[in-house]
Protein backbone atom coordinates (compact mmCIF):
# COMPACT_ATOMS: atom_id res chain seq x y z
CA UNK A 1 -288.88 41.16 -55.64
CA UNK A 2 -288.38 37.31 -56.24
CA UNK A 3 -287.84 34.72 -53.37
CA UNK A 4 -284.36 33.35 -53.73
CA UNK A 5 -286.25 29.63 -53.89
CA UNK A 6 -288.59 29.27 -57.04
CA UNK A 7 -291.41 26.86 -56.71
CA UNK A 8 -290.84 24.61 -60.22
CA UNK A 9 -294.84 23.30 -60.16
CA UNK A 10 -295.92 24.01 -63.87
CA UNK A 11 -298.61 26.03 -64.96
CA UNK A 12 -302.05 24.29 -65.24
CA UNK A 13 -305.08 24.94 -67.89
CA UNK A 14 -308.38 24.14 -67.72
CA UNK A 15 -307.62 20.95 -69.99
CA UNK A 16 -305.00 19.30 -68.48
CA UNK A 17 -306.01 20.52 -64.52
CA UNK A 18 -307.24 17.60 -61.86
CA UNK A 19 -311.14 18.47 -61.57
CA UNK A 20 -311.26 20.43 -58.38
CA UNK A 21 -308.11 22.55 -59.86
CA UNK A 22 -310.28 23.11 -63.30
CA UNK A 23 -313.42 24.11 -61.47
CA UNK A 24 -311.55 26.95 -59.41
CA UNK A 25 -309.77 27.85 -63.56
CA UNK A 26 -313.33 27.71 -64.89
CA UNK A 27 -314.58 30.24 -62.31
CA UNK A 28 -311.21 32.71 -62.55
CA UNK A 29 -311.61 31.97 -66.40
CA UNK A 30 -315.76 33.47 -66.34
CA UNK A 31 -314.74 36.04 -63.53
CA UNK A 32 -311.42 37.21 -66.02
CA UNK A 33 -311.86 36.22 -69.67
CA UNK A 34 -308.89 34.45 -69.57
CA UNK A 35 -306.84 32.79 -67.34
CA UNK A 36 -303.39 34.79 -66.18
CA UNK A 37 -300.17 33.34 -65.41
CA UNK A 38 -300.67 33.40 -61.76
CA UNK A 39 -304.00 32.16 -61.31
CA UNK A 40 -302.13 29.05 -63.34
CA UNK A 41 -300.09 28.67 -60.31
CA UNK A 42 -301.71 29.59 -57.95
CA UNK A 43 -304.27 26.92 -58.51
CA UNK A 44 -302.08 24.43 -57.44
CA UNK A 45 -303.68 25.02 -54.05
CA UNK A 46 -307.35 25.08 -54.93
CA UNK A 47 -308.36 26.35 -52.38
CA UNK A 48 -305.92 29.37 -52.45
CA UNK A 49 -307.08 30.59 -55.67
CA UNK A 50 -310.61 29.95 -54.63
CA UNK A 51 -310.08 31.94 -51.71
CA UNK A 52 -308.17 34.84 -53.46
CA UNK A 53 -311.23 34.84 -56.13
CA UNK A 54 -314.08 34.95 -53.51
CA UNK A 55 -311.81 37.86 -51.38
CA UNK A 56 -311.10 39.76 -54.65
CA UNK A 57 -314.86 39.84 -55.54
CA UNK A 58 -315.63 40.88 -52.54
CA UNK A 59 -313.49 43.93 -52.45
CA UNK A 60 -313.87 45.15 -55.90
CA UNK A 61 -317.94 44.82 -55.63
CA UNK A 62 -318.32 45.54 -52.01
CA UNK A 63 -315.97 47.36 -49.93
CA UNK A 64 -317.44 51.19 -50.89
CA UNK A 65 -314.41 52.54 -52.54
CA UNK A 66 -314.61 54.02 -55.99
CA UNK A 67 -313.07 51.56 -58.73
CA UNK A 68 -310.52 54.29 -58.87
CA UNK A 69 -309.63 53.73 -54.70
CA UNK A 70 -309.93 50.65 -55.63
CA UNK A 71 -307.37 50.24 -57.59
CA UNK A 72 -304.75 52.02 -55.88
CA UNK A 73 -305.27 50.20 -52.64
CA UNK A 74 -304.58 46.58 -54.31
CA UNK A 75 -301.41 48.77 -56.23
CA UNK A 76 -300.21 50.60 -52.87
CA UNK A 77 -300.08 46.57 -51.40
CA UNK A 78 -298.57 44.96 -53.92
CA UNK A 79 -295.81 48.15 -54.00
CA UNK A 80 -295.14 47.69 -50.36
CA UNK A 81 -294.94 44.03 -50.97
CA UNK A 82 -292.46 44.56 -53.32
CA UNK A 83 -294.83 42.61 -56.13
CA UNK A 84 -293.28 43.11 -59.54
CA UNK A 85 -296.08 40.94 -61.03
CA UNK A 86 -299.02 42.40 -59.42
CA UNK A 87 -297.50 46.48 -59.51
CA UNK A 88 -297.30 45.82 -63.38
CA UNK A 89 -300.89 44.31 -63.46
CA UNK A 90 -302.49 46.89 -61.09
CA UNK A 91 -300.54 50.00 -63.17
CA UNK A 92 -301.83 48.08 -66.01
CA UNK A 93 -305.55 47.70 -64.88
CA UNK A 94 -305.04 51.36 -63.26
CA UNK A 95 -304.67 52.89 -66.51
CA UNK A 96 -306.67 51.08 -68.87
CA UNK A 97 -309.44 49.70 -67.19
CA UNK A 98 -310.19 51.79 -63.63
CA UNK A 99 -309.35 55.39 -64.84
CA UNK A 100 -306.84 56.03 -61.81
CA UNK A 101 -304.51 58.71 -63.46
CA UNK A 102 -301.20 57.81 -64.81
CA UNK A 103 -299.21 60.03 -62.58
CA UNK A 104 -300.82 58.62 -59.66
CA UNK A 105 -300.05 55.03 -60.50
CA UNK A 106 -296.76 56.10 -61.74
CA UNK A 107 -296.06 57.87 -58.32
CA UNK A 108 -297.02 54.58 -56.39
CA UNK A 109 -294.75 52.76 -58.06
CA UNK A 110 -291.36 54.87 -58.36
CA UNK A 111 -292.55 56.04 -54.51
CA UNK A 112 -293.09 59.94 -55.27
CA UNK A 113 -295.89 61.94 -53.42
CA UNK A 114 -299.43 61.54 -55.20
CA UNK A 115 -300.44 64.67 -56.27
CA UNK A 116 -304.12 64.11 -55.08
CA UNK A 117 -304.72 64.93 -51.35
CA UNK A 118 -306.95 61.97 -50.68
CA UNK A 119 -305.45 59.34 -52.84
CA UNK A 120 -302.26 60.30 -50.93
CA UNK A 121 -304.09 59.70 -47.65
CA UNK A 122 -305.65 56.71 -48.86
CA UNK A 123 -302.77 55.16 -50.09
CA UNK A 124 -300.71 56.29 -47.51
CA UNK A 125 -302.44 54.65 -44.92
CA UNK A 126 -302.67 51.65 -47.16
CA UNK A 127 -298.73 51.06 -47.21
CA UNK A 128 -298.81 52.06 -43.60
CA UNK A 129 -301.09 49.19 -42.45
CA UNK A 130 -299.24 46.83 -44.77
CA UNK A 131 -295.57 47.94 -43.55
CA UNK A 132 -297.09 47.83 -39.52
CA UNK A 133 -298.44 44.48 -39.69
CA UNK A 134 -301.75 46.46 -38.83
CA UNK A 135 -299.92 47.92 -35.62
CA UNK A 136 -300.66 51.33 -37.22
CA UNK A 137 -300.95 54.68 -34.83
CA UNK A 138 -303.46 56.79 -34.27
CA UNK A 139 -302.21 59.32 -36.28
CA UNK A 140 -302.19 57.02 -38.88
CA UNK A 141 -306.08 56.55 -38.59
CA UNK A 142 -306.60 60.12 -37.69
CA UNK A 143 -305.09 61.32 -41.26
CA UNK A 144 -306.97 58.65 -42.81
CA UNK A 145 -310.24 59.30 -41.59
CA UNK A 146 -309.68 63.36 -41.96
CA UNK A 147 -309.15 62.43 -45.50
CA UNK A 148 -312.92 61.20 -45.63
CA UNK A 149 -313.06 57.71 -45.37
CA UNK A 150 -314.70 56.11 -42.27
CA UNK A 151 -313.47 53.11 -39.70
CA UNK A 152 -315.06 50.74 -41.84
CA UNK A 153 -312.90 51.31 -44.57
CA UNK A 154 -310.10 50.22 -42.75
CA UNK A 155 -311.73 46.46 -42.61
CA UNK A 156 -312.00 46.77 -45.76
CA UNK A 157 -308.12 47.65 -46.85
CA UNK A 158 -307.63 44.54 -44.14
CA UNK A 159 -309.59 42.26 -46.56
CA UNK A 160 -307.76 43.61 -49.88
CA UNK A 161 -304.26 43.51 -47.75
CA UNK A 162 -304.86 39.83 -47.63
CA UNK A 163 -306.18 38.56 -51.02
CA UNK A 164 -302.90 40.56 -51.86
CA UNK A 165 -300.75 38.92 -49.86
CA UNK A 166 -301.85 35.69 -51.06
CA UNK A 167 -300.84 36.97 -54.57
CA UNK A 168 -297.67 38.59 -53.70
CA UNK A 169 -295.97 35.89 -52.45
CA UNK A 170 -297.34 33.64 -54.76
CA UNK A 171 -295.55 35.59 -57.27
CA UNK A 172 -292.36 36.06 -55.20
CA UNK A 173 -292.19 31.92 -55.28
CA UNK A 174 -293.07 31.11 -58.55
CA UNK A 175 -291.31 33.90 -60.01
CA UNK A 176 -294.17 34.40 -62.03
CA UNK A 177 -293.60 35.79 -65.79
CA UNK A 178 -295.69 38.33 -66.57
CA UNK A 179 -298.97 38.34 -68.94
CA UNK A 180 -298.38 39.82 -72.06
CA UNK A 181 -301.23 42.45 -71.60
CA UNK A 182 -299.69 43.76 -68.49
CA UNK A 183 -296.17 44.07 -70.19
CA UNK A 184 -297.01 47.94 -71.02
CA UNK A 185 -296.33 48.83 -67.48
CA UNK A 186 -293.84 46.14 -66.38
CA UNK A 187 -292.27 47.19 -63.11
CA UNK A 188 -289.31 46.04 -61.73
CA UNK A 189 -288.22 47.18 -57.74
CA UNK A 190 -285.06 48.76 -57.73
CA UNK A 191 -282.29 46.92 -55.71
């Protein structure tokens, strides 16, 4: 999904970036290995990609899901958001790099049933928070936590619900092209 107004603001690198912009690409550039197209945008705010960095890190090394969960919460987000950018990366990184089965990242993104009883209910509950602004019910929780997962992992989907935000709608603005390493499992949203 792309806004109907693109933001025009081009790319920056670490060599031709103000100094507070090339600090923030020096740190996604260690974090990474290289610096993606929407970190290049998104560092037009500083202090946006600093923030998405720091929240990002903080999920992935703290929040007490697997690196498989993991994954498929920041992929169930960026579905409901309608993301093309970050459902290609997060299939992408799903696959290749976190282990989460094919046909469960595949069922995220064409919306199909995951075939896993838990990963259903996590991500599930995921899309629900996302799509109810938080406002979810109690049988919401109540399948969530009978899946396993505790009320603290609910804070923690909050935390990953909004580094992804910040990257969603990045994307939706800048129309952001894709990386070429993600490009194996480009995604578009039907219309």
């Amino acid at each position: 999904m792309l806004a109907e107004y693109r933001i025009t603001l081009p790319p920056q690198t670490i060599e031709n970036a103000n100094p507070a912009a090339k600090a923030v690409l020096e740190k996604a550039f260690a974090q990474v290995g290289f610096i993606p197209n929407m970190y290049a945008r998104m560092v037009h705010s500083p202090g946006l990609l600093d923030t998405y960095l720091h929240g990002y890190a903080a999920f992935r090394g703290q929040s007490g899901f697997s690196t498989q969960e993991g994954e498929l919460i920041l992929l169930a987000i960026s579905r409901e958001n309608g993301c093309e950018y970050c459902v290609s990366a997060h299939s992408f990184l799903g696959d290749k790099k976190s282990g989460v089965p094919t046909e469960v990242t595949d069922a995220v993104r064409n919306d199909t049933e995951i075939p896993d009883p838990k990963l259903r209910a996590l991500a599930t509950f995921t899309r629900a928070l996302v799509a109810k602004r938080g406002l979810v019910s109690r049988a919401d929780v109540e399948a969530f936590l009978g899946a396993g997962y505790e009320e603290r992992h609910i804070l923690e989907i909050i935390l990953a619900i909004s580094v992804k935000t910040l990257s969603n709608y990045v994307n939706h603005l800048f129309h952001t092209p894709l990386d070429a390493v993600f490009a194996p499992r480009r995604w578009t949203e039907a219309r």
